[in-house]
Protein backbone atom coordinates (compact mmCIF):
# COMPACT_ATOMS: atom_id res chain seq x y z
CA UNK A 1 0.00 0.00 0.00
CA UNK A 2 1.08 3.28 -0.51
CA UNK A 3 0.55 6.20 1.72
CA UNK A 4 1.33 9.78 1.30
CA UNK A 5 1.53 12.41 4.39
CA UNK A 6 1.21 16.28 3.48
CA UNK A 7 2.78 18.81 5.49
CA UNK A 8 2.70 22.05 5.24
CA UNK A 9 6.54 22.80 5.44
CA UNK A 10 8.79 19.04 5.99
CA UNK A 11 12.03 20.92 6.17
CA UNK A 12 11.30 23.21 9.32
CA UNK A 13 11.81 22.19 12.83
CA UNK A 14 8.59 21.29 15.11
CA UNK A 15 6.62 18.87 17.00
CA UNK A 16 4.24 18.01 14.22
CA UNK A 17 7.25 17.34 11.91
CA UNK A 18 8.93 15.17 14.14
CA UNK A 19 5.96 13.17 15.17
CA UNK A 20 4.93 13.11 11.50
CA UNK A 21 8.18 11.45 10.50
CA UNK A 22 8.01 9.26 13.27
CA UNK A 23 5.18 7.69 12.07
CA UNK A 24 5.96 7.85 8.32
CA UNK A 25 9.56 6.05 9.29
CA UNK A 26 7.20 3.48 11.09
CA UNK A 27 5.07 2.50 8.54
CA UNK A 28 7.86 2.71 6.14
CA UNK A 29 8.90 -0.86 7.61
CA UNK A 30 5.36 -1.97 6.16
CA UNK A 31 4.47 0.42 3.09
CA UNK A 32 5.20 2.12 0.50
CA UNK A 33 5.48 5.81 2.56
CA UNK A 34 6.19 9.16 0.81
CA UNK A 35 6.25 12.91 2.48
CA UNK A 36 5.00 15.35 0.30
CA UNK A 37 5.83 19.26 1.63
CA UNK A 38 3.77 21.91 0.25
CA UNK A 39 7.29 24.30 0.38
CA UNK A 40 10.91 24.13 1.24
CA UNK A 41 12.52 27.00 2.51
CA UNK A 42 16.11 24.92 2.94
CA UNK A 43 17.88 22.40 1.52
CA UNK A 44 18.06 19.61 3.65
CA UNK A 45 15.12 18.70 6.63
CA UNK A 46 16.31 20.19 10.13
CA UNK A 47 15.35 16.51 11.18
CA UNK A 48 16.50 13.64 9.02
CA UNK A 49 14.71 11.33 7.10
CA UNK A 50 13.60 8.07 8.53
CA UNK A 51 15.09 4.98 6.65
CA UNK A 52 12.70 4.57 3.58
CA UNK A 53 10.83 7.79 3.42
CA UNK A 54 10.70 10.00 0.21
CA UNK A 55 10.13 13.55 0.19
CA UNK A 56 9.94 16.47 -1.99
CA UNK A 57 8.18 19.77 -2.37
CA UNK A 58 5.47 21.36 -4.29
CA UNK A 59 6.33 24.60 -4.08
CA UNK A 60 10.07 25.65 -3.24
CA UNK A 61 11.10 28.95 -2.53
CA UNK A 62 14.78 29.07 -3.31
CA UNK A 63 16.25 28.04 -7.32
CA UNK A 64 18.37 25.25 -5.05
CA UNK A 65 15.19 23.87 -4.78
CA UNK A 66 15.36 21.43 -8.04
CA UNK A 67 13.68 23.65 -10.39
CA UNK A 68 13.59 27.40 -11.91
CA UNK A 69 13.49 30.54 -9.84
CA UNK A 70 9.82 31.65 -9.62
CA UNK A 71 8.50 33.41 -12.08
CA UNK A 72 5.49 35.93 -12.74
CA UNK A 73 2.81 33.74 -12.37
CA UNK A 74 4.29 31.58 -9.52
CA UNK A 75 4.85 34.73 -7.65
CA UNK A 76 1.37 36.60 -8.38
CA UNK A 77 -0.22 33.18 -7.25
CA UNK A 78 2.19 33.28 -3.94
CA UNK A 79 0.40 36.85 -3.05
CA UNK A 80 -3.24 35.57 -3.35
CA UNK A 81 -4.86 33.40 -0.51
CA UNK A 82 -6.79 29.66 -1.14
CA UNK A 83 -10.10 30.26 -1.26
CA UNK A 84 -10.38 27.12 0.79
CA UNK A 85 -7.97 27.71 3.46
CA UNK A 86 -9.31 30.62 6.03
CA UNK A 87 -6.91 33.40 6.96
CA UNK A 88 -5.75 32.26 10.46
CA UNK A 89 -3.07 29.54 8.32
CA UNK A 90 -0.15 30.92 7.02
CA UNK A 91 -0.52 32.73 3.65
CA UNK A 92 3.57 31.70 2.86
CA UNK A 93 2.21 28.41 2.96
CA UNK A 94 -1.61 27.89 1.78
CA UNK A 95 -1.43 30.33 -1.22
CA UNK A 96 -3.08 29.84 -4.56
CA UNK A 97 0.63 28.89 -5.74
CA UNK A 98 0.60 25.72 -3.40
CA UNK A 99 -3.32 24.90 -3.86
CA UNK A 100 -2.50 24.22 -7.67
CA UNK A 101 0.49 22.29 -7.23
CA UNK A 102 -1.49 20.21 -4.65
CA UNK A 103 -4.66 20.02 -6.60
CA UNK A 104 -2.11 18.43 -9.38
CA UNK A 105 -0.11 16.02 -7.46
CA UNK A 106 -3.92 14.18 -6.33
CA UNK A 107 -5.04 14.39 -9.45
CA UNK A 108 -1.78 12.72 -10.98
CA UNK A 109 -1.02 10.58 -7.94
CA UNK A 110 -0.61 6.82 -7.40
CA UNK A 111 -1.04 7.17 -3.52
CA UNK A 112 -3.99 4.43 -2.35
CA UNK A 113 -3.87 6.87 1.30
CA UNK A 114 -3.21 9.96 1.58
CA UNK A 115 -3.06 11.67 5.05
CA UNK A 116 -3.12 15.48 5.95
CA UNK A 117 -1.41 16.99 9.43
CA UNK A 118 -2.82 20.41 9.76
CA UNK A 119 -6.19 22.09 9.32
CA UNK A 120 -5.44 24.23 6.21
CA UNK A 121 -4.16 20.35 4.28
CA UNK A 122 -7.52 18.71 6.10
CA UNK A 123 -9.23 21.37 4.14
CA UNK A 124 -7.53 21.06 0.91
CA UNK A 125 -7.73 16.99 1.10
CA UNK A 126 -11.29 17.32 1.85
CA UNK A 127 -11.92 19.62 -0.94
CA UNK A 128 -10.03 18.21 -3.67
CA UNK A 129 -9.43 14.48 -3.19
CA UNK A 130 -10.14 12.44 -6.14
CA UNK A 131 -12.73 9.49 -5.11
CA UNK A 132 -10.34 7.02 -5.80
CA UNK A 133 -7.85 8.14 -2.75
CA UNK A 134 -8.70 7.62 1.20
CA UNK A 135 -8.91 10.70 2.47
CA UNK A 136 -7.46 11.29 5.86
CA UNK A 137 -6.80 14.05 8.01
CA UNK A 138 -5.15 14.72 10.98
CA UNK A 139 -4.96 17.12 14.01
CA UNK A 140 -2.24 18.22 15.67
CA UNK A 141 -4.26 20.55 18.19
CA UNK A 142 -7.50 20.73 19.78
CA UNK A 143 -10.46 22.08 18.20
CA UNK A 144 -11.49 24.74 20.96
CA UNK A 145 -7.83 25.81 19.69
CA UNK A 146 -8.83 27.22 16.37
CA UNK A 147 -9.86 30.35 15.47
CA UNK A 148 -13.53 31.05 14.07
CA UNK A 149 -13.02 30.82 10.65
CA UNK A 150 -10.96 27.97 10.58
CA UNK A 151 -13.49 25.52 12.71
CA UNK A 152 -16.12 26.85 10.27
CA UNK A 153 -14.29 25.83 7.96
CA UNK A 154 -13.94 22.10 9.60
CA UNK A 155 -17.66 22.36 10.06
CA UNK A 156 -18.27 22.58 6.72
CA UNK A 157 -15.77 20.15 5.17
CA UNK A 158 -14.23 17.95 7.03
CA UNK A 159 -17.24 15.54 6.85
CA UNK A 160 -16.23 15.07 2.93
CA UNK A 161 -13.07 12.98 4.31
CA UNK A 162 -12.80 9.65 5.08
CA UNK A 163 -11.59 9.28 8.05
CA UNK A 164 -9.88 11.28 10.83
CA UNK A 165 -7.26 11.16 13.72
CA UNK A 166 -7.21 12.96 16.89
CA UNK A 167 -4.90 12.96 19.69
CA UNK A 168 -7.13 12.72 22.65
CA UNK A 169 -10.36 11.55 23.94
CA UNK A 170 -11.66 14.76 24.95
CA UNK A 171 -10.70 16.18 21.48
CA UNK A 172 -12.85 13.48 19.90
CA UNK A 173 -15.36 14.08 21.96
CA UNK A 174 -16.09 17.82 20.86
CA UNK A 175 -15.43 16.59 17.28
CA UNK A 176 -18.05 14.33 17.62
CA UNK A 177 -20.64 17.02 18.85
CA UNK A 178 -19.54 19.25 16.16
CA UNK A 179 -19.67 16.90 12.96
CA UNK A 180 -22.59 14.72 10.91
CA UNK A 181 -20.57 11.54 10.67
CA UNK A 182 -20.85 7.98 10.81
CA UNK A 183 -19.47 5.70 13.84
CA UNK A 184 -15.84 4.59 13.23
CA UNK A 185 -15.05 8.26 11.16
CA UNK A 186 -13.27 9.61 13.75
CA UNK A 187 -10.66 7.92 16.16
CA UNK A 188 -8.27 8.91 18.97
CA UNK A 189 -4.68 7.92 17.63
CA UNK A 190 -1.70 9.43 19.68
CA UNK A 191 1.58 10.04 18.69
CA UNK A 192 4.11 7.39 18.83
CA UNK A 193 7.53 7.63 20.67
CA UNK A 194 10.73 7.69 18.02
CA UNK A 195 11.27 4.09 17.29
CA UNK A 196 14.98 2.33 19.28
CA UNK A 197 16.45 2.13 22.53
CA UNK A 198 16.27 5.06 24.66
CA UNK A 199 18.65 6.37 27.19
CA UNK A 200 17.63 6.29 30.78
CA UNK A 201 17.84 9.00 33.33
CA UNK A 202 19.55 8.50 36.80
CA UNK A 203 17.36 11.30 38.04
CA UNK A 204 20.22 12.30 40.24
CA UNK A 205 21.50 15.22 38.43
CA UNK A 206 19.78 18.76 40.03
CA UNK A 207 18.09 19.37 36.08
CA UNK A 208 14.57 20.21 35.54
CA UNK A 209 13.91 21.12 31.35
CA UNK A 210 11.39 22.09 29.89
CA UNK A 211 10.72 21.85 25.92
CA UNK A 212 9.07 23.18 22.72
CA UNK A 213 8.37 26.17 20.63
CA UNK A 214 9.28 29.62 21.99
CA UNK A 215 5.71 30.60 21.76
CA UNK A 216 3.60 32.45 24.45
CA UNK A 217 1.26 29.40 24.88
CA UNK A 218 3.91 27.45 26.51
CA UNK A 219 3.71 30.14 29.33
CA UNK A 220 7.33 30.06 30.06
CA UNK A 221 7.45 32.93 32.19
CA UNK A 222 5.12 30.94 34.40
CA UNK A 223 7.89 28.52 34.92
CA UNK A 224 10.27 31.02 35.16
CA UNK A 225 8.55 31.98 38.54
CA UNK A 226 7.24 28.74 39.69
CA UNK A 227 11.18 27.62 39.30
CA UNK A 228 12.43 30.63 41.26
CA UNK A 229 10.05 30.00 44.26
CA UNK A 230 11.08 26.21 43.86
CA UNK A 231 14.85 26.67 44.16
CA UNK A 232 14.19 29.14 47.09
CA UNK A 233 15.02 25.90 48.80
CA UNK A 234 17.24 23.95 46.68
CA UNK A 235 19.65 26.57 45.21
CA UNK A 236 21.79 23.48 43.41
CA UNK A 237 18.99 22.80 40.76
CA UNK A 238 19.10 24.09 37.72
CA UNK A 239 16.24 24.82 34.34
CA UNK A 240 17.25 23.77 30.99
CA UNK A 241 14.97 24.92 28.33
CA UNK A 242 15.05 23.33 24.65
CA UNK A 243 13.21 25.20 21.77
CA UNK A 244 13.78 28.22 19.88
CA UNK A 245 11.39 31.24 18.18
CA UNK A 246 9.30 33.90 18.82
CA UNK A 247 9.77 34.76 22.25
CA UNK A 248 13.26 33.80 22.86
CA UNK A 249 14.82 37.24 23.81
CA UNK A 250 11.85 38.51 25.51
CA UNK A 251 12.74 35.39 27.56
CA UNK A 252 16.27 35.79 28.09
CA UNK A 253 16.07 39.56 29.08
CA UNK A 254 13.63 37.86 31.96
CA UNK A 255 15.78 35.66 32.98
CA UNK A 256 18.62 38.18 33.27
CA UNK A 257 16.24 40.74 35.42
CA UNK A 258 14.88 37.75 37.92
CA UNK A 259 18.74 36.95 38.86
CA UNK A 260 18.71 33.61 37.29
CA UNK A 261 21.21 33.28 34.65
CA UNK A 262 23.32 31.36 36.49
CA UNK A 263 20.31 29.02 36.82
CA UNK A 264 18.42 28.28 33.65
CA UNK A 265 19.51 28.53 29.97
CA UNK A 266 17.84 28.51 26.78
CA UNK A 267 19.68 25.64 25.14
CA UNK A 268 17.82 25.98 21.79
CA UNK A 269 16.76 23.53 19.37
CA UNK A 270 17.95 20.04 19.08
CA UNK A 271 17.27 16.75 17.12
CA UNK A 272 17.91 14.17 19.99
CA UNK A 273 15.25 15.47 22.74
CA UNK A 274 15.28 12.36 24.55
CA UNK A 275 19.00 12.37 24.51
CA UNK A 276 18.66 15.42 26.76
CA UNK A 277 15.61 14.74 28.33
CA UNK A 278 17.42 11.78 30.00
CA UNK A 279 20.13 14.25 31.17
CA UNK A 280 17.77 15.48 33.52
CA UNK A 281 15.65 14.34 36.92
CA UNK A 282 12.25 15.95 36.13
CA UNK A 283 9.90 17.60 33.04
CA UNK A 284 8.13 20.57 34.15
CA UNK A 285 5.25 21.30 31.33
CA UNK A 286 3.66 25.12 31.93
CA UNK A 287 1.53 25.53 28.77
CA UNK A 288 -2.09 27.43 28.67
CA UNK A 289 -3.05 24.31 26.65
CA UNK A 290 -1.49 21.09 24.50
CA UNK A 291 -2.69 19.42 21.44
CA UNK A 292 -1.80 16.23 23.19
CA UNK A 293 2.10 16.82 25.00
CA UNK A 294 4.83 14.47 23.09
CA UNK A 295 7.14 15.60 25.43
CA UNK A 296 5.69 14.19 28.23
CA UNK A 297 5.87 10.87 26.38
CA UNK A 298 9.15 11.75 25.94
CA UNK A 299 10.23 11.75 28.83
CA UNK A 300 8.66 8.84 30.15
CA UNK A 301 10.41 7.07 27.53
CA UNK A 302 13.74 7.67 29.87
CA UNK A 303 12.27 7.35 32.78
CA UNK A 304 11.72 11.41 33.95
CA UNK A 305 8.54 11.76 36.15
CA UNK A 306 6.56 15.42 34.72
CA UNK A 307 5.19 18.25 36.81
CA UNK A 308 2.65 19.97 34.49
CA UNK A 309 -0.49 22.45 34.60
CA UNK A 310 -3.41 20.04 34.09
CA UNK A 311 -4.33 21.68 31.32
CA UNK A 312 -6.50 21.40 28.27
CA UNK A 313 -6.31 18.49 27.04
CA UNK A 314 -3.25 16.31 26.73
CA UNK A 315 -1.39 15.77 30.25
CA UNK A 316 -4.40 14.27 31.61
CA UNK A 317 -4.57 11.82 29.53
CA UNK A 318 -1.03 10.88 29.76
CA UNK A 319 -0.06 11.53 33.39
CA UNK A 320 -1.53 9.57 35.96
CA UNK A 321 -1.13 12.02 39.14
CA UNK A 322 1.10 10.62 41.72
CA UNK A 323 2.18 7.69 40.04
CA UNK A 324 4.17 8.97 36.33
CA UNK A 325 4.04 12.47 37.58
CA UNK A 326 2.08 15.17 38.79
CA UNK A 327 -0.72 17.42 37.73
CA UNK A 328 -1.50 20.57 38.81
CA UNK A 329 -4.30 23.17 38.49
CA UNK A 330 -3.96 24.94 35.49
CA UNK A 331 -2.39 28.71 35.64
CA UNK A 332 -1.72 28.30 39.19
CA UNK A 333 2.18 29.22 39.57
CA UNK A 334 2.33 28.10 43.30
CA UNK A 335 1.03 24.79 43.22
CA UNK A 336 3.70 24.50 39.99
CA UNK A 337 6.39 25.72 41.90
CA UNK A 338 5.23 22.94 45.31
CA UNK A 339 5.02 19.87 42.75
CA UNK A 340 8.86 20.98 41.58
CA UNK A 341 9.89 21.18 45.33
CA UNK A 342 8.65 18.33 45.78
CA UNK A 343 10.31 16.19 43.78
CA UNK A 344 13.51 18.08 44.17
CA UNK A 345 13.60 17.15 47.71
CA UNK A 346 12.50 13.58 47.68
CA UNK A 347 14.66 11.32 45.64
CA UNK A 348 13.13 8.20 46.36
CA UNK A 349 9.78 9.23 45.41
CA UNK A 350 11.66 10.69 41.76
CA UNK A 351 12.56 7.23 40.96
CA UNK A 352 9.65 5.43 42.07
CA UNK A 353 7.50 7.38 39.16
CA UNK A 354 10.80 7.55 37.11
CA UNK A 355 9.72 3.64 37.20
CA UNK A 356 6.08 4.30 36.69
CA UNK A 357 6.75 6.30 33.41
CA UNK A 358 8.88 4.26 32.03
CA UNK A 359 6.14 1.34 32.21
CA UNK A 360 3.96 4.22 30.98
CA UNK A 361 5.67 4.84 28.13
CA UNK A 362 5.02 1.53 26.47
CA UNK A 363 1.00 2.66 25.73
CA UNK A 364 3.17 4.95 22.90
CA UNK A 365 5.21 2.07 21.43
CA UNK A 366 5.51 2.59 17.49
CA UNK A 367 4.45 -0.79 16.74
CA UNK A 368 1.34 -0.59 19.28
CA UNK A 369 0.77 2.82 16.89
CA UNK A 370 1.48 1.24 13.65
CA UNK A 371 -1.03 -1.39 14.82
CA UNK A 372 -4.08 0.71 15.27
CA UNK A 373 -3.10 3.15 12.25
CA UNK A 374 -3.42 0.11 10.37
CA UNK A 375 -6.37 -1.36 11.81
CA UNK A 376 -8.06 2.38 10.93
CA UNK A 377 -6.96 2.31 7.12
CA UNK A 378 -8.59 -0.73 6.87
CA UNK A 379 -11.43 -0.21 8.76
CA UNK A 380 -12.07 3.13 6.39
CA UNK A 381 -11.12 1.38 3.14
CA UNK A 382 -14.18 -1.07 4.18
CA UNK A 383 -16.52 1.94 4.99
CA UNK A 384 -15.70 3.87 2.06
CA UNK A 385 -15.91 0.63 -0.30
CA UNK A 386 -19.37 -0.19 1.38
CA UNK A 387 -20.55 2.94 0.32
CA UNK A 388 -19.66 2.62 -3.16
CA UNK A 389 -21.85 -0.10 -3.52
């Protein structure tokens, strides 16, 4: 069988990418599995390839790209919006340039699956899918996180798929209540952990990190203060903090006027998270909200218990408080900053959920994941080949 992911940009550096080709690496072992980017604003991926994977690009932006600088039309088409994708998705990305190229490559393709990873593809897929193609889309983040145009938008066409993934339970949930569609449509898949042996954490070293985009929904100036108040106490421990982006001098100009430089450092991106994950003795996660939290699973993986904000709607599903980790109420700084003391101060109890996640961890296996992808596909190839009939 051969399956087909679209992303919006392969060659950038972010959780949906790297969970993306985790799973397209996976299935690799089993199918015939090709990326397809919509553009390419390097040469090479910031992440590499998984064994077996193809990709290439619809619509590069640089002549290195493997074909002809853009000319008039390309570039009059890169200035007008789809009319299918709303405005909240990037215009760089879902232009009328890339909607042709896409529209082309299903028309033309020999994919039997196709899956998209991001409303604006969803919408695209939905749209222009030829018949012969299972059509399947995939979110990355919650519904209640999109803006008003875009769930129209879902409201509207998503139903014309034929089939789609969500990370969580409650996420399916307000799917469910917001779309026509038949039992078995719509399924909770999480992400699966990279495939291979991780590393495993002593959880003796004084390191708490924390990890993902620069953004202002990851709220790290919340654990900027919940970590001050914490190491009140325990003046050894350091933060680490891996991402990169938007907010990343705003952050460090913090940092320098709370007095803590010589205690946490923006270590910017990397490509072996779990390598450094297992570095550490705890995960603190302070985000407003999470699609579904892959670092969490991430660090289970080495065996790091997680201190997050039970927030909307991922770490509850993954963290079962006072066993794996704990959970605190959302937005609520102090009861952050008493989970990290917490485990700062009690070694014993660190490893005894360092144990717990680890046993955790093994719900995300990629051939458990593989499995029930599979089992999906073919329970959608059934429902769409009933109703052909």
């Amino acid at each position: 069988m051969k399956i087909v992911f679209l992303i919006g940009n392969g060659y950038g550096m972010g959780g949906t990418i790297r969970t993306v080709f985790n799973l397209a690496g996976g299935l690799a072992t089993r199918h015939d599995v090709e990326i397809i980017s919509l553009v390419q604003h390097r040469r090479t991926p910031f992440f590499a390839l998984p064994p077996g994977v193809r990709m290439h690009a619809l619509a590069p932006t640089r002549a290195w790209a493997e074909r002809p600088k853009a000319g008039l039309l390309d570039r009059y088409r890169e200035s007008r919006r789809s009319p299918v994708v709303p405005k909240p998705e990037k215009l760089d990305v879902f232009n009328l340039r890339t909607e042709h190229a896409l529209r082309g490559c299903l028309r033309r393709g020999d994919a039997d699956v196709v899956v998209a990873t991001r409303p604006g593809l969803n919408l695209l897929l939905a749209r222009y899918a030829p018949e012969r193609l299972l059509s399947i889309g995939q979110e990355h983040v919650h519904l209640g996180n999109h803006k008003h145009d875009i769930a129209d938008a879902i409201a509207r066409l998503y139903p014309r798929l034929d089939g789609m993934t969500v990370l969580t339970a409650a996420d399916r949930a307000a799917y469910e209540r917001l779309l026509p569609t038949e039992p078995g449509w719509i399924t909770t898949m999480p992400n699966a952990l990279p495939p291979g042996d991780h590393p495993r954490s002593d959880l003796d070293n004084p390191i708490i990190a924390a990890a993902g985009r620069l953004s202002p929904i990851k709220q790290y100036p919340k654990l900027l203060e919940a970590f001050a108040a914490a190491a009140k106490a325990h003046p050894q421990w350091r933060l680490r903090i891996y991402g990169g982006g938007g907010v990343e001098n705003d952050l460090k100009t913090r940092i320098a006027a709370m007095g803590l430089s010589n205690q946490v450092t923006i270590m910017g991106r990397t490509k072996d998270l779990t390598g450094e994950l297992a570095k550490a003795s705890m995960v603190v996660v302070s985000s407003r909200a999470e699609g579904f939290g892959m670092t969490i699973i991430e660090a289970f993986s080495v065996g790091v218990p997680v201190v997050s904000f039970d927030c909307p709607h991922g770490p509850r599903e993954i963290i079962t408080h006072e066993r794996d980790g704990l959970l605190v109420p959302p937005q609520d700084v102090g009861a952050l900053a008493e989970g990290m003391r917490r485990l700062m101060a009690d070694g014993d109890e660190r490893r005894a959920m360092g144990a717990a996640a680890l046993a955790s961890a093994r719900r995300y296996g990629i051939t458990e994941i593989l499995d029930r992808w599979e089992d999906f596909i073919a329970d959608r190839l059934t429902a769409k080949a009933q109703r052909r009939r």
